[in-house]
C-alpha atoms as a PDB file:
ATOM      1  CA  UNK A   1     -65.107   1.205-103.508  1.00  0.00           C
ATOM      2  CA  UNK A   2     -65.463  -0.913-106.418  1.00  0.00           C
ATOM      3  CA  UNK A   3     -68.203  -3.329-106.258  1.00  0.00           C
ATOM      4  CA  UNK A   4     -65.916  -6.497-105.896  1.00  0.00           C
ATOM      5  CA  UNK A   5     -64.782  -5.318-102.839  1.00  0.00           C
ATOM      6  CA  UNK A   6     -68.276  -4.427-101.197  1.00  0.00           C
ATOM      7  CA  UNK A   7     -69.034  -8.373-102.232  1.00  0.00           C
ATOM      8  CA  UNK A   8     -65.938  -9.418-100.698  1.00  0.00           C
ATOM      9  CA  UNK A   9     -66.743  -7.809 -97.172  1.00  0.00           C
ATOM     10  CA  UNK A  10     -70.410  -8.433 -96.870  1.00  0.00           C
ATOM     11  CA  UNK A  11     -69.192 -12.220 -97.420  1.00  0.00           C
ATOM     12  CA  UNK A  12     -66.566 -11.639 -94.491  1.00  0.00           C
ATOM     13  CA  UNK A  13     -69.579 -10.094 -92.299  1.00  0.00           C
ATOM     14  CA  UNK A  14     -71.315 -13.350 -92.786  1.00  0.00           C
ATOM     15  CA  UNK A  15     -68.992 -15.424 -92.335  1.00  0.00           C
ATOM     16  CA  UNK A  16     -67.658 -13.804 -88.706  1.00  0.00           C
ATOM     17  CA  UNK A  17     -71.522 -13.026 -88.211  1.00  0.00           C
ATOM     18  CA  UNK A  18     -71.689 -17.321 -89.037  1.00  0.00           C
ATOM     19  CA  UNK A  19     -68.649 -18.332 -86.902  1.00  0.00           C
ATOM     20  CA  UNK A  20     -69.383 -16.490 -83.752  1.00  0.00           C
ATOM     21  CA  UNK A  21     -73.182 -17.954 -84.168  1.00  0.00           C
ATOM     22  CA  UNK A  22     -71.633 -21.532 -83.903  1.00  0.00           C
ATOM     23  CA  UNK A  23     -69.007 -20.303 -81.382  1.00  0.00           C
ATOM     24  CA  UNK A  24     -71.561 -19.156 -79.147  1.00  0.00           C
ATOM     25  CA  UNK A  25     -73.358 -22.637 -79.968  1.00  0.00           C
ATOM     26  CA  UNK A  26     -70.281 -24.795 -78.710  1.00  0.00           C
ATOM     27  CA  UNK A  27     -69.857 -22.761 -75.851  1.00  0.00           C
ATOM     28  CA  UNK A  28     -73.317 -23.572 -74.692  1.00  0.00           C
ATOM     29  CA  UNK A  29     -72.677 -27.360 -75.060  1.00  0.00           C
ATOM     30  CA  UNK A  30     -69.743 -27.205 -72.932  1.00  0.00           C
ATOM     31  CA  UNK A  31     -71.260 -25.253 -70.328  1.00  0.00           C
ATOM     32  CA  UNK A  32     -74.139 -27.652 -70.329  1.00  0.00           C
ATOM     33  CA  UNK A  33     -71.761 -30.505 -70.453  1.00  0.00           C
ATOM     34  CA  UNK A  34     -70.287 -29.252 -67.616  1.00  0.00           C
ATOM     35  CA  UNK A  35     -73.039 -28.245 -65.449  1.00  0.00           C
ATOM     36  CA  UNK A  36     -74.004 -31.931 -65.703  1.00  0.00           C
ATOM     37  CA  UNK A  37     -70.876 -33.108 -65.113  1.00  0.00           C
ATOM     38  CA  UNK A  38     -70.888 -31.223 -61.600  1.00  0.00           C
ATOM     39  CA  UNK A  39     -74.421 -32.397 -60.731  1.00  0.00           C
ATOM     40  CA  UNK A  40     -73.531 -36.082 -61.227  1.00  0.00           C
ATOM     41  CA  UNK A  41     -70.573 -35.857 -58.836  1.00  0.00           C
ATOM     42  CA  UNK A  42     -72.450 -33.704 -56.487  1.00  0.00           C
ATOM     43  CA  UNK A  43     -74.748 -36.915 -56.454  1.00  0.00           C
ATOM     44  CA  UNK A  44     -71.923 -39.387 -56.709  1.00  0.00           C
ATOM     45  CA  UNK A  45     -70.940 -37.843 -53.303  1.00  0.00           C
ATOM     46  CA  UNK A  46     -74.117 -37.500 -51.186  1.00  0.00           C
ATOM     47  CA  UNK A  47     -75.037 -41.237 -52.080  1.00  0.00           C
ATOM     48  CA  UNK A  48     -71.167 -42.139 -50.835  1.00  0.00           C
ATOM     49  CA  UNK A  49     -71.548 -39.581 -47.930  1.00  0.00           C
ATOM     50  CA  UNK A  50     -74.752 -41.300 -46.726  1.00  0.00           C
ATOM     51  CA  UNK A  51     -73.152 -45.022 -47.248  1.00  0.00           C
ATOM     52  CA  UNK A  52     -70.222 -44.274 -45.532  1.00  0.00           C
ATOM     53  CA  UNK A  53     -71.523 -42.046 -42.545  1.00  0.00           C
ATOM     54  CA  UNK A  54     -74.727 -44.019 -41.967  1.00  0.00           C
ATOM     55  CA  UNK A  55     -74.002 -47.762 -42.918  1.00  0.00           C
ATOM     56  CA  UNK A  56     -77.224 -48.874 -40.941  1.00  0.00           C
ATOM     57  CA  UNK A  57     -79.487 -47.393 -44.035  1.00  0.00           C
ATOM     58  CA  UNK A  58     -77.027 -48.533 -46.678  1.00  0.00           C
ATOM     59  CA  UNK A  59     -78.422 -51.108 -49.349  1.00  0.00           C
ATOM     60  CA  UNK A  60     -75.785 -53.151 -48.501  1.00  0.00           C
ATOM     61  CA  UNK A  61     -76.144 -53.566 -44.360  1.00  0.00           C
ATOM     62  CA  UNK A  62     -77.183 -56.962 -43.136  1.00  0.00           C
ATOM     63  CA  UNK A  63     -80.925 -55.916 -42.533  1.00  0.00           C
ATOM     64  CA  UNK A  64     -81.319 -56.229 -46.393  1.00  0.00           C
ATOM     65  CA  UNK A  65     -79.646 -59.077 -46.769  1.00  0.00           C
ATOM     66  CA  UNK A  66     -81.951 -61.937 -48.440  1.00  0.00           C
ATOM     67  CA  UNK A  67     -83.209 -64.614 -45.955  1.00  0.00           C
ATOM     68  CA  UNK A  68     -84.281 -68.049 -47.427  1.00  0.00           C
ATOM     69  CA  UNK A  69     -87.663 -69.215 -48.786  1.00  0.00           C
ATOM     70  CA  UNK A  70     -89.077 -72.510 -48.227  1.00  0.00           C
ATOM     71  CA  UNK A  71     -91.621 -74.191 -50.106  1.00  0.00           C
ATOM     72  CA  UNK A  72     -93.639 -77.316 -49.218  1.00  0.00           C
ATOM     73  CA  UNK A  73     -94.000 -80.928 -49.187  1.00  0.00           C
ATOM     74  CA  UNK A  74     -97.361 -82.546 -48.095  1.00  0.00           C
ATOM     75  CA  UNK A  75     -96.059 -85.797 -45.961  1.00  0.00           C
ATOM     76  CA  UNK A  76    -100.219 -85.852 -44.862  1.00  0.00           C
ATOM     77  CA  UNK A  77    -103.527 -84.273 -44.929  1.00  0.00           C
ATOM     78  CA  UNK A  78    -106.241 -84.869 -42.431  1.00  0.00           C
ATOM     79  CA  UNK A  79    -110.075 -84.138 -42.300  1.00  0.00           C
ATOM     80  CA  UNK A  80    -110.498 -80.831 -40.682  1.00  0.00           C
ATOM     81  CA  UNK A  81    -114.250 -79.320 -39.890  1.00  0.00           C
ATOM     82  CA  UNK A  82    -115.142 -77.174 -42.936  1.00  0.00           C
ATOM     83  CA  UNK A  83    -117.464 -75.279 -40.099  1.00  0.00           C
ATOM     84  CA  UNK A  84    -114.554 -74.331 -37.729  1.00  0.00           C
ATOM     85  CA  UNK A  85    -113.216 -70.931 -38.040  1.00  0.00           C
ATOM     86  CA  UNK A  86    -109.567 -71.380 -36.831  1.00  0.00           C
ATOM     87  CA  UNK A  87    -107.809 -68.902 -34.655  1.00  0.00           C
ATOM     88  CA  UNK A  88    -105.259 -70.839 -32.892  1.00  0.00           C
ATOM     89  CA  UNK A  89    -103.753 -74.407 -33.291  1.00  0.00           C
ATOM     90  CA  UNK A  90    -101.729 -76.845 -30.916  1.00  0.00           C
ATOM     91  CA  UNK A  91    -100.396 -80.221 -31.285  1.00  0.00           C
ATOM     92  CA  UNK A  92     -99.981 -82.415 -28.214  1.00  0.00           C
ATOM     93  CA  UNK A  93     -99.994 -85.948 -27.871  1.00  0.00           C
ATOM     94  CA  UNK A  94    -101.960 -87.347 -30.676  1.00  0.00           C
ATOM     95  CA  UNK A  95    -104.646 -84.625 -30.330  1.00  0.00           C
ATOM     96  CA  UNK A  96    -104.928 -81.349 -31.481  1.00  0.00           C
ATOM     97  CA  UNK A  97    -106.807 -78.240 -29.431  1.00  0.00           C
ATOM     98  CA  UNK A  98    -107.956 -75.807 -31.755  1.00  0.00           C
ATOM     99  CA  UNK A  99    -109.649 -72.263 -31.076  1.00  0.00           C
ATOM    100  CA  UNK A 100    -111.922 -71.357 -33.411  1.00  0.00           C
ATOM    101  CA  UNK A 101    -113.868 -67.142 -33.790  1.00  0.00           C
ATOM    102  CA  UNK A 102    -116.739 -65.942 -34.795  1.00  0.00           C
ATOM    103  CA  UNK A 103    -118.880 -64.337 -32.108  1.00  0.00           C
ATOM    104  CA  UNK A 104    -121.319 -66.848 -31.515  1.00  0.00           C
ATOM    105  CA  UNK A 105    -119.434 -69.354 -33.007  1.00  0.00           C
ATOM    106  CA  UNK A 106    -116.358 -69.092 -31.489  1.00  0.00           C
ATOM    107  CA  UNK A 107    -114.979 -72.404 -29.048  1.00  0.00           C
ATOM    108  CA  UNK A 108    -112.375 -74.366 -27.697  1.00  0.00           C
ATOM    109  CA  UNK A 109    -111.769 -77.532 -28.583  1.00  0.00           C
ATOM    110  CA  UNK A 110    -109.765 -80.990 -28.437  1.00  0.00           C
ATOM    111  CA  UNK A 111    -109.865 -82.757 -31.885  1.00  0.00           C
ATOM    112  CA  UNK A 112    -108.414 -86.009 -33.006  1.00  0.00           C
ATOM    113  CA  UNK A 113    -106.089 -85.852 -35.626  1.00  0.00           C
ATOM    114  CA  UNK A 114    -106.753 -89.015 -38.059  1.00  0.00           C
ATOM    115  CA  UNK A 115    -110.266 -88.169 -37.982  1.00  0.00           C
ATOM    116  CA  UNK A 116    -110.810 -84.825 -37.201  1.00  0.00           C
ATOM    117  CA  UNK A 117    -113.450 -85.883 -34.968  1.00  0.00           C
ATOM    118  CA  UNK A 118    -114.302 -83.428 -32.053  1.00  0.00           C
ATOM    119  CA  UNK A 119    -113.571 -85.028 -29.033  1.00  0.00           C
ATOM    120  CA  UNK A 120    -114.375 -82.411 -26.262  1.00  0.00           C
ATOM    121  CA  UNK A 121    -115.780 -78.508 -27.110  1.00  0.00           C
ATOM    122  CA  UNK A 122    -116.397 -75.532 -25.397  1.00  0.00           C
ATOM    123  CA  UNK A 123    -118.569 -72.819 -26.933  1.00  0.00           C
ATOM    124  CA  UNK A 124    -117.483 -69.205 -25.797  1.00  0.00           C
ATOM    125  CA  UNK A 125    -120.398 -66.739 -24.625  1.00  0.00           C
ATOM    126  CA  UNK A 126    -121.636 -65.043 -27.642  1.00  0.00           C
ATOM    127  CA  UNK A 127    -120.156 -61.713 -26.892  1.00  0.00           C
ATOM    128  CA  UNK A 128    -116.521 -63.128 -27.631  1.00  0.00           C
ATOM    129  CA  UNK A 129    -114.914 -63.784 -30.672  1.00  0.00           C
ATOM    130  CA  UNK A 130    -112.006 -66.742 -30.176  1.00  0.00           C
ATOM    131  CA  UNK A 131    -108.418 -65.900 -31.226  1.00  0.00           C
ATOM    132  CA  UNK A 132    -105.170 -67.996 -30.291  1.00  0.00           C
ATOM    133  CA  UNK A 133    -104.529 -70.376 -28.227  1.00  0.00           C
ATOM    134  CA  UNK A 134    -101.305 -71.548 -26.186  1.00  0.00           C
ATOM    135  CA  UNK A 135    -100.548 -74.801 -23.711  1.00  0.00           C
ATOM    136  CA  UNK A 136     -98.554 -73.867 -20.821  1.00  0.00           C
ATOM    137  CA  UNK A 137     -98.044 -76.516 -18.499  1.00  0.00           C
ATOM    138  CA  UNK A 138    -101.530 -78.070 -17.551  1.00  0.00           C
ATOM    139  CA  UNK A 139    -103.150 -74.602 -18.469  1.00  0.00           C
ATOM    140  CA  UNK A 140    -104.679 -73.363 -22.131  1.00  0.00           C
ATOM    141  CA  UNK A 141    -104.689 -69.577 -22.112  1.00  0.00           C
ATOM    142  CA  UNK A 142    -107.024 -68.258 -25.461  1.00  0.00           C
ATOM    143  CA  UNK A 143    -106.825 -64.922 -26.334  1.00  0.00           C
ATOM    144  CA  UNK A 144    -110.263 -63.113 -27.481  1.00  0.00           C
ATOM    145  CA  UNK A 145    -110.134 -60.295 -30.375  1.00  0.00           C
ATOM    146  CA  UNK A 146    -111.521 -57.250 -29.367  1.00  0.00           C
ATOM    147  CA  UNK A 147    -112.895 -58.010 -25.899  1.00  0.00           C
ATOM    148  CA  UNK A 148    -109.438 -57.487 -24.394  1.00  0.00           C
ATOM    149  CA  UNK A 149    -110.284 -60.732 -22.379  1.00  0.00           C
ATOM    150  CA  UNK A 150    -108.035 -63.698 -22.097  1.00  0.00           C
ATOM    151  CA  UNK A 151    -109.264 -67.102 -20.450  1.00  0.00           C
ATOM    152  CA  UNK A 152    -106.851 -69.607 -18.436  1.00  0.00           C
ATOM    153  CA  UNK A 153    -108.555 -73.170 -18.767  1.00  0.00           C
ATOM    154  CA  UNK A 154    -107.412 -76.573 -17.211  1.00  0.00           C
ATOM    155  CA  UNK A 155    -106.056 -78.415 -20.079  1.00  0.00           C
ATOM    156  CA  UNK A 156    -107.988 -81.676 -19.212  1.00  0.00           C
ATOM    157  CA  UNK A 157    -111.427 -80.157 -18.049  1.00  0.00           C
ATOM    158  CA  UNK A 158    -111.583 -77.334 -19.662  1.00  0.00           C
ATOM    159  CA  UNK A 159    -112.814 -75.675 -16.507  1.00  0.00           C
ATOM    160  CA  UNK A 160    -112.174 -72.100 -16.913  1.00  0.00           C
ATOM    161  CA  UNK A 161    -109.901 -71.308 -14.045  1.00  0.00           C
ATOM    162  CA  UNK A 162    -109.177 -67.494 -14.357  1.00  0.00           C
ATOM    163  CA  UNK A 163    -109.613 -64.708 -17.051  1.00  0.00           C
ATOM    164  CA  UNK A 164    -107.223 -61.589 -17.775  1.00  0.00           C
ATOM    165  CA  UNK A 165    -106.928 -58.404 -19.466  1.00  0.00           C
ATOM    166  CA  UNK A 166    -104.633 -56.883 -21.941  1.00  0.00           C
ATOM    167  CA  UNK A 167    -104.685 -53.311 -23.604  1.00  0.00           C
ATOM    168  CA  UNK A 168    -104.580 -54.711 -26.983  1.00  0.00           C
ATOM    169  CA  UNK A 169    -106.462 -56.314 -29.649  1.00  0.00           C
ATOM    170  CA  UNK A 170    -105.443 -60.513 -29.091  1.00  0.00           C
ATOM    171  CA  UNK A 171    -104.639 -62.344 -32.398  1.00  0.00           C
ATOM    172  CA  UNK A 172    -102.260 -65.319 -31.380  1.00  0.00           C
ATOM    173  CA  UNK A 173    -100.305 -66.624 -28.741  1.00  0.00           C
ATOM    174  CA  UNK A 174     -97.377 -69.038 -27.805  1.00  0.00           C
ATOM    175  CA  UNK A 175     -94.402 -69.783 -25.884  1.00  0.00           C
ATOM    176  CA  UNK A 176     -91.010 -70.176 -25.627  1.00  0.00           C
ATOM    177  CA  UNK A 177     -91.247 -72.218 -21.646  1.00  0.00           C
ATOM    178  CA  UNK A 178     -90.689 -68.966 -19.853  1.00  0.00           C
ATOM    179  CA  UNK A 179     -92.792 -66.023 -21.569  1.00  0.00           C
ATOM    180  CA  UNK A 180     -95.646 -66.060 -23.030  1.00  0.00           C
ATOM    181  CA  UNK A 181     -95.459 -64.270 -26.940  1.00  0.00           C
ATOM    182  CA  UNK A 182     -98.529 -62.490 -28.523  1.00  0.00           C
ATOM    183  CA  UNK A 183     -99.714 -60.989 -31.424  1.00  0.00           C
ATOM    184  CA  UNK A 184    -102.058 -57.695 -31.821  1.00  0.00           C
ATOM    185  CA  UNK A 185    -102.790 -58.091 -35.450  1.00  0.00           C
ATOM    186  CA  UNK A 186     -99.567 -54.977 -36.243  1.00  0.00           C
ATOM    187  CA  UNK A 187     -95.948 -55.491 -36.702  1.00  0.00           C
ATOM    188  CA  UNK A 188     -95.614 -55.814 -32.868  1.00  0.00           C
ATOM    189  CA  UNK A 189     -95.174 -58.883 -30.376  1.00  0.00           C
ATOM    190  CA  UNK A 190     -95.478 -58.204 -27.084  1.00  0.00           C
ATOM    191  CA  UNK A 191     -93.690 -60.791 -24.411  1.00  0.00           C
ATOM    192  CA  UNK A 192     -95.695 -61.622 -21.232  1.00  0.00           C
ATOM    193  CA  UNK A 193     -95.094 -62.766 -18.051  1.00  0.00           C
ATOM    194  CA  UNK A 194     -97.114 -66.375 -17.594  1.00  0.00           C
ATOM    195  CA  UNK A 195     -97.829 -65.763 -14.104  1.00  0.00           C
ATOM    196  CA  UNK A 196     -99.613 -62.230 -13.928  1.00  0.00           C
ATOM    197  CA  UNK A 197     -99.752 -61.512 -17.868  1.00  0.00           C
ATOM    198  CA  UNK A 198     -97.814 -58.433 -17.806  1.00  0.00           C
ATOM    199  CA  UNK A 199     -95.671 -57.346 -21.195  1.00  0.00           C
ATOM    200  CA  UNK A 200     -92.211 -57.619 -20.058  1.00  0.00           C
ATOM    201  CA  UNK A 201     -90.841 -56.794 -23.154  1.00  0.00           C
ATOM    202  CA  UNK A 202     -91.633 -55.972 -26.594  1.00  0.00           C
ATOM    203  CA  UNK A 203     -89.889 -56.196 -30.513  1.00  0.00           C
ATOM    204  CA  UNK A 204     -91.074 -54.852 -33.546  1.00  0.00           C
ATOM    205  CA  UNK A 205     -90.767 -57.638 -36.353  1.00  0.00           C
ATOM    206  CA  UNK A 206     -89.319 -56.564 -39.874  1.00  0.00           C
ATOM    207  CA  UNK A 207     -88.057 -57.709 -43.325  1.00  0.00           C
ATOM    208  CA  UNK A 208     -85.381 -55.678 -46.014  1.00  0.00           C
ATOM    209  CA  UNK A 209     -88.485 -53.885 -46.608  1.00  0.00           C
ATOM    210  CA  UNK A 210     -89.675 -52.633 -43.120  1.00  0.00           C
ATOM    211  CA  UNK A 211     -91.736 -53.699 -40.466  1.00  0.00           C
ATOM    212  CA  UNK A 212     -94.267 -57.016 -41.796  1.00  0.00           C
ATOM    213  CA  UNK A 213     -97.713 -56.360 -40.332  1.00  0.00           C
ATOM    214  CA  UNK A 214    -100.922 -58.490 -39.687  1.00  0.00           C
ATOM    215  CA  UNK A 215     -98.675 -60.551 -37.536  1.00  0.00           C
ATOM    216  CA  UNK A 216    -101.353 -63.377 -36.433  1.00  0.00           C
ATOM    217  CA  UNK A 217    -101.391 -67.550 -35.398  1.00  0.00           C
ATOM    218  CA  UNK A 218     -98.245 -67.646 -33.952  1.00  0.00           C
ATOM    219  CA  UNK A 219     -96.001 -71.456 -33.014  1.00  0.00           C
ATOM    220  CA  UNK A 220     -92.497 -71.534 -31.117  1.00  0.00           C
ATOM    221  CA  UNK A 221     -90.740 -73.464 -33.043  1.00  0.00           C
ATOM    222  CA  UNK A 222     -86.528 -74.825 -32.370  1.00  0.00           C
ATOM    223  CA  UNK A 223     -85.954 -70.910 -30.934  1.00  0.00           C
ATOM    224  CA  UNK A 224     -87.680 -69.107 -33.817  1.00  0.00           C
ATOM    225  CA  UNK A 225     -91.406 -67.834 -33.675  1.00  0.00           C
ATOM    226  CA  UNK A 226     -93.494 -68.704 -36.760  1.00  0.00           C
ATOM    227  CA  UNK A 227     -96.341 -66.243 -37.464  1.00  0.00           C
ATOM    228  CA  UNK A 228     -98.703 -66.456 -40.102  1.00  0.00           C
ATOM    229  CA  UNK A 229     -99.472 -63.315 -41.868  1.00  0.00           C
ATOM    230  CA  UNK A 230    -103.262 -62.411 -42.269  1.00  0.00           C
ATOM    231  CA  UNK A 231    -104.399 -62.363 -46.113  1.00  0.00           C
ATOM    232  CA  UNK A 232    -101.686 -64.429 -47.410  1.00  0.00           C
ATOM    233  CA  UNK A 233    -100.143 -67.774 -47.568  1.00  0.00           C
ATOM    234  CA  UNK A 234     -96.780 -66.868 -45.997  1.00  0.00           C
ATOM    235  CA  UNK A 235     -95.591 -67.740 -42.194  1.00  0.00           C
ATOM    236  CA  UNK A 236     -92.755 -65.428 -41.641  1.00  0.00           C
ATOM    237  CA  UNK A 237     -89.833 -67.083 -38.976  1.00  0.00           C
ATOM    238  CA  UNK A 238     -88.968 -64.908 -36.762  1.00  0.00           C
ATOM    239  CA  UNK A 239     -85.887 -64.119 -34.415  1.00  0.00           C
ATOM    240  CA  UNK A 240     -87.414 -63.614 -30.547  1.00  0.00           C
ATOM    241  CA  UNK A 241     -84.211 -61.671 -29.805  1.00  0.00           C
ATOM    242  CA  UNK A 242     -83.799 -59.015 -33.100  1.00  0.00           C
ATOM    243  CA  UNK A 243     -87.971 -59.217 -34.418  1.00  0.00           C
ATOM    244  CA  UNK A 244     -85.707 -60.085 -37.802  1.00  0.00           C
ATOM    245  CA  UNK A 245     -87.324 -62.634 -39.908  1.00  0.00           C
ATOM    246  CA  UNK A 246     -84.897 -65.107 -40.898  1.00  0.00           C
ATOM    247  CA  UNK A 247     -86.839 -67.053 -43.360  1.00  0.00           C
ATOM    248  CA  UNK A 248     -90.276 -66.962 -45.299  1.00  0.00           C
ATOM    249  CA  UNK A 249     -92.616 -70.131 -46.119  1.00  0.00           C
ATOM    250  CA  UNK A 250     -94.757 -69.772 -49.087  1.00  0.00           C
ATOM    251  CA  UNK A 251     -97.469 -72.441 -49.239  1.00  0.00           C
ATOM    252  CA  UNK A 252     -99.572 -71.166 -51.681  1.00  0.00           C
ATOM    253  CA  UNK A 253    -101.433 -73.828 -53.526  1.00  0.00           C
ATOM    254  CA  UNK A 254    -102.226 -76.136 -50.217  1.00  0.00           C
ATOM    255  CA  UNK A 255    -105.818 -76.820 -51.273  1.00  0.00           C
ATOM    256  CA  UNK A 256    -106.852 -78.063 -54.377  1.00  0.00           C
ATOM    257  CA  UNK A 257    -109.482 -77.052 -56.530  1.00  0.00           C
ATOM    258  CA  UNK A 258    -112.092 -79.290 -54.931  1.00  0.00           C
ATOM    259  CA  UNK A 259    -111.389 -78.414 -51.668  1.00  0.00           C
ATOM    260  CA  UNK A 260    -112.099 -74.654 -52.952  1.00  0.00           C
ATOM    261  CA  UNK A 261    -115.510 -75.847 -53.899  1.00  0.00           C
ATOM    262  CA  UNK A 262    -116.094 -74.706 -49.882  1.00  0.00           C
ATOM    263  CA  UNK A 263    -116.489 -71.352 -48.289  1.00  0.00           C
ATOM    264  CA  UNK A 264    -112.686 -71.256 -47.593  1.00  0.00           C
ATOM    265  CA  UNK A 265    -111.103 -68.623 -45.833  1.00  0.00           C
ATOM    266  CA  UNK A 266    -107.364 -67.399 -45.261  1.00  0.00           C
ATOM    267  CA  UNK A 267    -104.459 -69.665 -44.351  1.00  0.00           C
ATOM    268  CA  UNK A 268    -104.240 -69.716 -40.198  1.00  0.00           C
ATOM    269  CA  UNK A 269    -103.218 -72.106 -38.018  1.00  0.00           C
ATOM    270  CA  UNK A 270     -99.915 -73.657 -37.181  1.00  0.00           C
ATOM    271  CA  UNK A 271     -99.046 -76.659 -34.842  1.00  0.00           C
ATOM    272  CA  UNK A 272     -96.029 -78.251 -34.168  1.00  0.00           C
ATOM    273  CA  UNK A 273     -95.694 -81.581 -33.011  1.00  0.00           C
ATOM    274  CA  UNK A 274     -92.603 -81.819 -30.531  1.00  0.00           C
ATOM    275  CA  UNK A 275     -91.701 -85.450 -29.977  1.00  0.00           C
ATOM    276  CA  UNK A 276     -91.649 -86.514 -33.364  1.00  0.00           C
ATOM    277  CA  UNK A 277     -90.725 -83.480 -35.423  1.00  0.00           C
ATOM    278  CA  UNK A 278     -93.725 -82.722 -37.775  1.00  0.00           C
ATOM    279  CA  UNK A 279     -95.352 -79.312 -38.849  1.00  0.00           C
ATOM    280  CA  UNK A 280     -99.073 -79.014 -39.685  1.00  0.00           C
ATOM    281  CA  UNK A 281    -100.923 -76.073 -40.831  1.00  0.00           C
ATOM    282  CA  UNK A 282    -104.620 -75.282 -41.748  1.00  0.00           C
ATOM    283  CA  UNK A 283    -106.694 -72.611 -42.546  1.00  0.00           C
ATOM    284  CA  UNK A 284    -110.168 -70.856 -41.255  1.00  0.00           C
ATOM    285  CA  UNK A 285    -112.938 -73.217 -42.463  1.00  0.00           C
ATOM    286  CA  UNK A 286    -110.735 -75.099 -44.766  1.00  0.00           C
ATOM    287  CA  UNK A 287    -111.618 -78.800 -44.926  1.00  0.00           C
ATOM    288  CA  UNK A 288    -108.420 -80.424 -44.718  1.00  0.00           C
ATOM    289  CA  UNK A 289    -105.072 -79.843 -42.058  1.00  0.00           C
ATOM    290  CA  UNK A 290    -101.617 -80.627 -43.694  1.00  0.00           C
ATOM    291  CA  UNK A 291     -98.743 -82.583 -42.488  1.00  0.00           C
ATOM    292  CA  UNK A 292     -95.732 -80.627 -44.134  1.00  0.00           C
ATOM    293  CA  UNK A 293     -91.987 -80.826 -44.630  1.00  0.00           C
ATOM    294  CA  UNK A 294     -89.793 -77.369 -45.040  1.00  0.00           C
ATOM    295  CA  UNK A 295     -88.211 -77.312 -48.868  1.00  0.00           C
ATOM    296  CA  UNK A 296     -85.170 -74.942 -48.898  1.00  0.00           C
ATOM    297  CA  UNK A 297     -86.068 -73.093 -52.466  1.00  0.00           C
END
């Protein structure tokens, strides 16, 4: 074989040897290609499986749907004890009754609004810390934290009239003219009957992101419960029927930066005054309590 012709074939050797290299090459692209190609669809079609066969955990379904935020406008503020720890908050008449906690510390009391002046008080025995309070009829009930003890007082006297139990921790309390509606510091309010304080129902209370815990002061308030949430300055408004909450207040920014020269605590305390339409809220040991008007953000 002449020696042209060895040349010639080793260069055909590496050329095949070349081609089949880059053959081999493209054929792993494609099959890559395609083995993506199938795992996209394959989760193209769970995520439309689970959408269409289950609608109640789609992104889309009505639980998810955004509710409206309010912000704030201050009509009033009002001198509010510094000292008083509040747990529960009720507007009636031109006066205020206000429950206030810390075991030895903790009271019931009947304060004038313009002034903030105390006008009658009630200290709890020392082995009770004071949590919400409701007006039903001629009758405040006050719930007590851990003690599992409620009290039933007559409104005027403040004669303590009967006490009751409950199997839960007490946080706050209210109405809505036939049941009484209490918190337990979880996601949870628990609907009782007024006469022998039995739970006659229950709901768990939720947002698009699942079930809204720390539930605390709670008002009744044109068919919706308002609940502050513990550690925050949100009051979440609630639907009695679902436990859906149909709107969020933010009042962040309530007290200024003098009145945070005090030992303030946490935003708690909501009262709603019936006859005339106005909303206050306060906080535990804050020094003032606001008048406030609802701002659709």
């Amino acid at each position: 074989m002449k020696t042209s012709e060895v040349s010639d074939s080793e260069n055909f050797c590496q050329v095949f040897t070349s081609n089949r290299l880059h053959f081999s090459q493209l054929n792993m692209l494609l099959l890559t290609h395609r083995f993506f190609c199938v795992l996209i669809f394959c989760i193209l079609s769970t995520v439309i499986f689970i959408f269409t066969a289950f609608p109640g955990s789609s992104a889309v379904s009505p639980k998810s749907e955004a509710v409206p935020i309010y912000d704030y406008k201050i009509v009033s503020a009002y001198p509010h004890d510094p000292g008083a720890f509040t747990q529960g908050l009720i507007f009636e008449k031109g006066v205020l009754y206000e429950s206030t906690g810390i075991r030895g510390r903790s009271s019931l009391r009947k304060v004038e609004l313009q002034s903030g002046k105390v006008l009658q008080f009630l200290r709890l025995p020392n082995q009770f810390f004071g949590e919400g309070i409701t007006l039903y009829g001629n009758k405040i009930i006050q719930l007590t934290w851990r003690s599992r003890t409620g009290f039933v007082y007559d409104k005027n006297s403040f004669e303590l009239l009967n006490t009751f139990t409950y199997p839960t921790e007490g946080w706050g309390i209210t109405h809505d003219d036939t049941r009484l509606i209490m918190s337990d510091g979880t996601s949870v309010l628990h609907f009782l009957n007024p006469e022998n304080f039995k739970e006659t129902a229950r709901i768990e209370v939720a947002d698009a992101y699942g079930p809204v815990e720390r539930l605390n002061e709670l008002e009744y308030i044109h068919g919706e419960i308002y609940a502050n949430v513990w550690q925050t300055d949100r009051i979440a408004r609630i639907s009695p029927r679902t436990g859906q909450v149909t709107g969020w207040i933010e009042l962040a920014g309530l007290l200024s930066s003098d009145d945070r020269k005090y030992p303030v605590d946490v935003l708690n305390g909501i009262a709603y005054d019936t006859e005339a339409d106005r909303l206050f809220v306060t906080g535990k040991l804050w020094p003032k309590l606001f008048e406030i008007k609802l701002v659709f953000r």
